[in-house]
Structure formats: structure tokens, C-alpha cells
N, C-alpha and C. Protein backbone atom coordinates (compact mmCIF):
# COMPACT_ATOMS: atom_id res chain seq x y z
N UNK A 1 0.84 -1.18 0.00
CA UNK A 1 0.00 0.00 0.00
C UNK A 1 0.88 1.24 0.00
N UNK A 2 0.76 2.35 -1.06
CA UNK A 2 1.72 3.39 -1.04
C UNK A 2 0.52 4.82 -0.01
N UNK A 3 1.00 4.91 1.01
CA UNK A 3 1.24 5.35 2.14
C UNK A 3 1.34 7.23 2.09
N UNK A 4 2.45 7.25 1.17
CA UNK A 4 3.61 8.20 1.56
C UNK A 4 3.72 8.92 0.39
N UNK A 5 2.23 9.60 -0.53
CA UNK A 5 2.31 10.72 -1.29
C UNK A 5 2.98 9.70 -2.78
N UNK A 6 2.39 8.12 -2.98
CA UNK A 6 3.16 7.55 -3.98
C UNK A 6 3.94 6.83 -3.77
N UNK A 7 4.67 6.57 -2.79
CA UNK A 7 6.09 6.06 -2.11
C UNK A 7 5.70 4.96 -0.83
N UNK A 8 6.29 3.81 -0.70
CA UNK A 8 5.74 3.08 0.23
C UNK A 8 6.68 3.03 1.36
N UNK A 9 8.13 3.73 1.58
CA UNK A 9 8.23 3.96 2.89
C UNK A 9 8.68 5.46 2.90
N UNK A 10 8.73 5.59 4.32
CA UNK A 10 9.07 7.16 4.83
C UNK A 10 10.32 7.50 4.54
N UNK A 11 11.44 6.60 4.53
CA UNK A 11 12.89 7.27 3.87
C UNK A 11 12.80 7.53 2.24
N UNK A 12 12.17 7.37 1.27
CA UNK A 12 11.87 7.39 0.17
C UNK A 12 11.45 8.56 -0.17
N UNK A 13 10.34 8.66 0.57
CA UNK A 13 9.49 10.07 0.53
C UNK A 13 9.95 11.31 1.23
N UNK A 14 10.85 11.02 2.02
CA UNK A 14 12.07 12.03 2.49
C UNK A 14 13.17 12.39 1.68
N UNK A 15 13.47 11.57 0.86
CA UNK A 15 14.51 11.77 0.20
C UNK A 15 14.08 11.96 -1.31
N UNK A 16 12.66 12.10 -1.33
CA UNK A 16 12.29 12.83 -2.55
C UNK A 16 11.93 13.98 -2.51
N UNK A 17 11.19 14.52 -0.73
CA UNK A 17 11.19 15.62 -0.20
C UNK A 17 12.28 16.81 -0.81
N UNK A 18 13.75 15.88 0.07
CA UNK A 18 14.97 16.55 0.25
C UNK A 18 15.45 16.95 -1.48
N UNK A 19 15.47 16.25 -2.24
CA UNK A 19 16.19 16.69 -3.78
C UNK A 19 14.74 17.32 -4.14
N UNK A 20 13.62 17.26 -3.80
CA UNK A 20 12.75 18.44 -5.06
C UNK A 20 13.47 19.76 -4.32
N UNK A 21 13.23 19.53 -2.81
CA UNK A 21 13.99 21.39 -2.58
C UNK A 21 14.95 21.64 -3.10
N UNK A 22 16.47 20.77 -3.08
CA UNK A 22 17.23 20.78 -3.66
C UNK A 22 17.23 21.47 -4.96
N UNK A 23 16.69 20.90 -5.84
CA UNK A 23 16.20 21.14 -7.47
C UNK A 23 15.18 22.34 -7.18
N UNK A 24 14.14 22.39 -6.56
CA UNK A 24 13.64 23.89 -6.59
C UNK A 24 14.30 25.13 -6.15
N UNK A 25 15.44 25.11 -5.02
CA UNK A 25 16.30 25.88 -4.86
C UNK A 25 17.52 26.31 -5.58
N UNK A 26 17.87 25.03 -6.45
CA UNK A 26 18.94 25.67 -7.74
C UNK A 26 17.98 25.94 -8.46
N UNK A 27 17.00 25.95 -9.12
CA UNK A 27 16.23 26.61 -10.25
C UNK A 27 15.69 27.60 -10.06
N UNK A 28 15.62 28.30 -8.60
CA UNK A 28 15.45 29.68 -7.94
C UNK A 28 16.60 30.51 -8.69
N UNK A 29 17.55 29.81 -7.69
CA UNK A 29 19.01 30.40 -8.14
C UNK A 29 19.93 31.01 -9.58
N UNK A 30 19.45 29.92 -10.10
CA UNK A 30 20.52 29.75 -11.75
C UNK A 30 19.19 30.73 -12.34
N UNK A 31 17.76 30.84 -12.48
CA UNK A 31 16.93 30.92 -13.39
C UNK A 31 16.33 32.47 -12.24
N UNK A 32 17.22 32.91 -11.47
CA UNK A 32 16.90 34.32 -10.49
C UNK A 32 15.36 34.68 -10.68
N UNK A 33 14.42 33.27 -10.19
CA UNK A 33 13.27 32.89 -10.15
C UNK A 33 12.22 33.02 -11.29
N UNK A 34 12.86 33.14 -12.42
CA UNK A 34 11.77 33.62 -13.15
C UNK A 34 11.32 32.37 -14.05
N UNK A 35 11.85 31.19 -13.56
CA UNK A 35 11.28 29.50 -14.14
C UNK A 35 10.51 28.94 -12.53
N UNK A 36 9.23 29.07 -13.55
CA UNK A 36 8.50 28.10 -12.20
C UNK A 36 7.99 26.40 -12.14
N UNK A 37 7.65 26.25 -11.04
CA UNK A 37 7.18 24.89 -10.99
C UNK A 37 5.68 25.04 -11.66
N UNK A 38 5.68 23.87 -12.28
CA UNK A 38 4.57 23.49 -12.66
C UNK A 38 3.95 22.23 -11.97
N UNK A 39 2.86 22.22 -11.10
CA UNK A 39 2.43 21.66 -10.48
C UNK A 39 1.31 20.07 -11.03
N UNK A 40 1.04 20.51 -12.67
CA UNK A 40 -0.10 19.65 -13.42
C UNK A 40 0.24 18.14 -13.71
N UNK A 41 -0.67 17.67 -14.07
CA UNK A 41 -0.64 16.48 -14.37
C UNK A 41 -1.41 15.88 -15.21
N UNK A 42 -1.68 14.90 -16.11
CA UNK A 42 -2.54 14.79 -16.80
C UNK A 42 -2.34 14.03 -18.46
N UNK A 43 -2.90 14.24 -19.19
CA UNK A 43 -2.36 13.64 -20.49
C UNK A 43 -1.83 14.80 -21.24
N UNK A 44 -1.94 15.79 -20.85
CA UNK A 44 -1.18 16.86 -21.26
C UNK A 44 0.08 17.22 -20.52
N UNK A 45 0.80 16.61 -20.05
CA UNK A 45 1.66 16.71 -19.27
C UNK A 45 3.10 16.89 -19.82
N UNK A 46 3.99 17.85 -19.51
CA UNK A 46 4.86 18.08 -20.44
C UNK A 46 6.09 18.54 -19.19
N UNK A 47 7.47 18.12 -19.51
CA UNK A 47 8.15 18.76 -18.19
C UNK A 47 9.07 20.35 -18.25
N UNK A 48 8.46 20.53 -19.69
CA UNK A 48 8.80 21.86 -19.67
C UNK A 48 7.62 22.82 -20.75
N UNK A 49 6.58 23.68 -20.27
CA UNK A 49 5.33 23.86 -20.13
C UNK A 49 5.51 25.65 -19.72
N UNK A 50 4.56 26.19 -20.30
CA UNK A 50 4.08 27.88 -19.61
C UNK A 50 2.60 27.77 -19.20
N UNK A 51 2.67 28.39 -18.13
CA UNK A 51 1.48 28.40 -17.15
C UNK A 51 0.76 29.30 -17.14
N UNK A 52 -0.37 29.26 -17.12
CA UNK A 52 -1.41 29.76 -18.35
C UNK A 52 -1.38 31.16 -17.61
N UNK A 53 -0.36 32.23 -17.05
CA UNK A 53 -0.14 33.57 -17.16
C UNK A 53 1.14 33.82 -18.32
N UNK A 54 1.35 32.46 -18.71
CA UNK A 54 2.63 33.13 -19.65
C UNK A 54 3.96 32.67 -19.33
N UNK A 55 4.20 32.46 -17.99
CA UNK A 55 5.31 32.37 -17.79
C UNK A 55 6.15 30.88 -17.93
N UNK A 56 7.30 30.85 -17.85
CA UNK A 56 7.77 29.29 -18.76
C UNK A 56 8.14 28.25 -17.15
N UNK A 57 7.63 27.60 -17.17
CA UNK A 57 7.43 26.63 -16.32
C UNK A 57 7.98 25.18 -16.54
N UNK A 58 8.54 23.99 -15.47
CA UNK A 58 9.35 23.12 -15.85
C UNK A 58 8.49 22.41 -14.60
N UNK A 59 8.27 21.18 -15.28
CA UNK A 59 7.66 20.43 -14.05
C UNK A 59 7.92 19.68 -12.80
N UNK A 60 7.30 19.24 -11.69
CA UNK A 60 7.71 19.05 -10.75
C UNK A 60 8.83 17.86 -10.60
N UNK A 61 8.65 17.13 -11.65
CA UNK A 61 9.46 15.46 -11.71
C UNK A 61 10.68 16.13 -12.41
N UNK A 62 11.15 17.00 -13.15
CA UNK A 62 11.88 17.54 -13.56
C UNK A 62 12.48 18.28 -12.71
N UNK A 63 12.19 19.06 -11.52
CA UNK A 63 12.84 19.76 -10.41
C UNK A 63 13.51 18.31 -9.58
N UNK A 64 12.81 17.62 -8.76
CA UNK A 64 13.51 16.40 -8.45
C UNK A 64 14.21 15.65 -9.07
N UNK A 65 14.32 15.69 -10.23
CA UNK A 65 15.65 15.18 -11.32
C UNK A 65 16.94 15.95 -10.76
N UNK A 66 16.78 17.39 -11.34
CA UNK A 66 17.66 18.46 -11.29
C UNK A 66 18.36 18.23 -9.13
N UNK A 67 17.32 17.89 -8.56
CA UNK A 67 18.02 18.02 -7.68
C UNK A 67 18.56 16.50 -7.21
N UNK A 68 18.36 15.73 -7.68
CA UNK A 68 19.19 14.47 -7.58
C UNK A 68 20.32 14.63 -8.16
N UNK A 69 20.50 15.46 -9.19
CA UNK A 69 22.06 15.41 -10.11
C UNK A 69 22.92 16.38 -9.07
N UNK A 70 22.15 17.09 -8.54
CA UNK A 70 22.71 18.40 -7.84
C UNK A 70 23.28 17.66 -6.54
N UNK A 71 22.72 16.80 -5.81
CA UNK A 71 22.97 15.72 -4.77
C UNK A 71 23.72 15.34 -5.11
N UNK A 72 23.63 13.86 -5.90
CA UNK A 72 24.75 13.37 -6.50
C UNK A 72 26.19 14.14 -6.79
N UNK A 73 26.61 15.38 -7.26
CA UNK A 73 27.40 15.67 -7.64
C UNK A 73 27.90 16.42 -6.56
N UNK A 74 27.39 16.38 -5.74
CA UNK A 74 27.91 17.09 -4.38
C UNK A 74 28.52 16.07 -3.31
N UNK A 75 27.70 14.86 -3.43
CA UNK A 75 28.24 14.12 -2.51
C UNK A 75 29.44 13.15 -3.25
N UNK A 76 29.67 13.23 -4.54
CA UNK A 76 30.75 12.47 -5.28
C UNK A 76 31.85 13.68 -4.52
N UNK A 77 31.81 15.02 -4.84
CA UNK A 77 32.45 15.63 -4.36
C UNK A 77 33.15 15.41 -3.32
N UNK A 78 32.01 15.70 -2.27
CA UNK A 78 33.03 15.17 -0.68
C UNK A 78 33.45 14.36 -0.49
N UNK A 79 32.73 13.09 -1.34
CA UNK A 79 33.88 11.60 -1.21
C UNK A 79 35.20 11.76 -1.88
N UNK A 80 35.56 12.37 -3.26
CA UNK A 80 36.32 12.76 -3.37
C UNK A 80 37.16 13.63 -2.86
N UNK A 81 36.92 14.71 -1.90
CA UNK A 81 37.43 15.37 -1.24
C UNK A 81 38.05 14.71 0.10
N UNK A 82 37.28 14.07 0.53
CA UNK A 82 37.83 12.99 1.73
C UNK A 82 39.17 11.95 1.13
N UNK A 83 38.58 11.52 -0.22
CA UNK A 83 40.08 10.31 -0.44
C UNK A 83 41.16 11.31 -0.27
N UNK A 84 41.09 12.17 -0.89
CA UNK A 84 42.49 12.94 -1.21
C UNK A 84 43.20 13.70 0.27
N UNK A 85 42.49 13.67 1.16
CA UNK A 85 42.60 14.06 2.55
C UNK A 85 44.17 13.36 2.88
């Protein structure tokens, strides 16, 4: 039984929590807010979309992408930063 917003345990759904902020907070950043989330769903569903004021919008599974790579490449980092220690 999925429980957890889609997700059937609580570390899952935490750690999808943790990289959408991730990914919504670099796409704040790099895009100095003017790319928003797109919240829709549907058979029209597209992960990069303008929201019906106009503005250009990238969807939510696409922000949690962005912030998994952003994770990932941060924590390759410190492991790498630790070997070389």
C-alpha cells in the first residue's frame, strides 16, 4: 500500500522531499526565479510547459531530477574530497 504521497516507505518520501527542494532551490538560483514549478498532471503533461499567465514553467518530476544530479554531484564531491585528505 503506497502510504507516503506515492512512495511506500518514509525514507523514500524524504529523500524525494529533500532533492525536489534541492532542485527547486537551484532553479530559484541559476533561473533568479523567473522558471517556475509546474504543479499539473494529466495527459497533457509536459516537463517543460508555460502556465497559463505566460510564464515558462518546468515540471515538478523535472525539479527532483535536477536536484538528484545536484545531490549526486555534491556528494561524489566530498567523497572525493575525503580520499584525497
Amino acid at each position: 500500500m503506497l502510504k507516503y504521497n506515492g512512495v511506500s516507505s518514509p525514507a523514500a518520501y524524504v529523500c524525494h522531499v529533500v532533492c525536489f527542494f534541492i532542485g527547486w532551490a537551484a532553479l530559484a538560483l541559476f533561473t533568479l526565479n523567473r522558471v517556475k514549478v509546474d504543479h499539473s498532471e494529466g495527459p497533457n503533461w509536459n516537463p517543460f510547459s508555460r502556465l497559463p499567465d505566460g510564464s515558462p514553467a518546468i515540471s515538478e518530476y523535472a525539479v527532483d531530477v535536477l536536484g538528484v544530479i545536484i545531490a549526486a554531484l555534491g556528494l561524489a564531491w566530498l567523497i572525493r574530497r575525503w580520499m584525497l585528505m
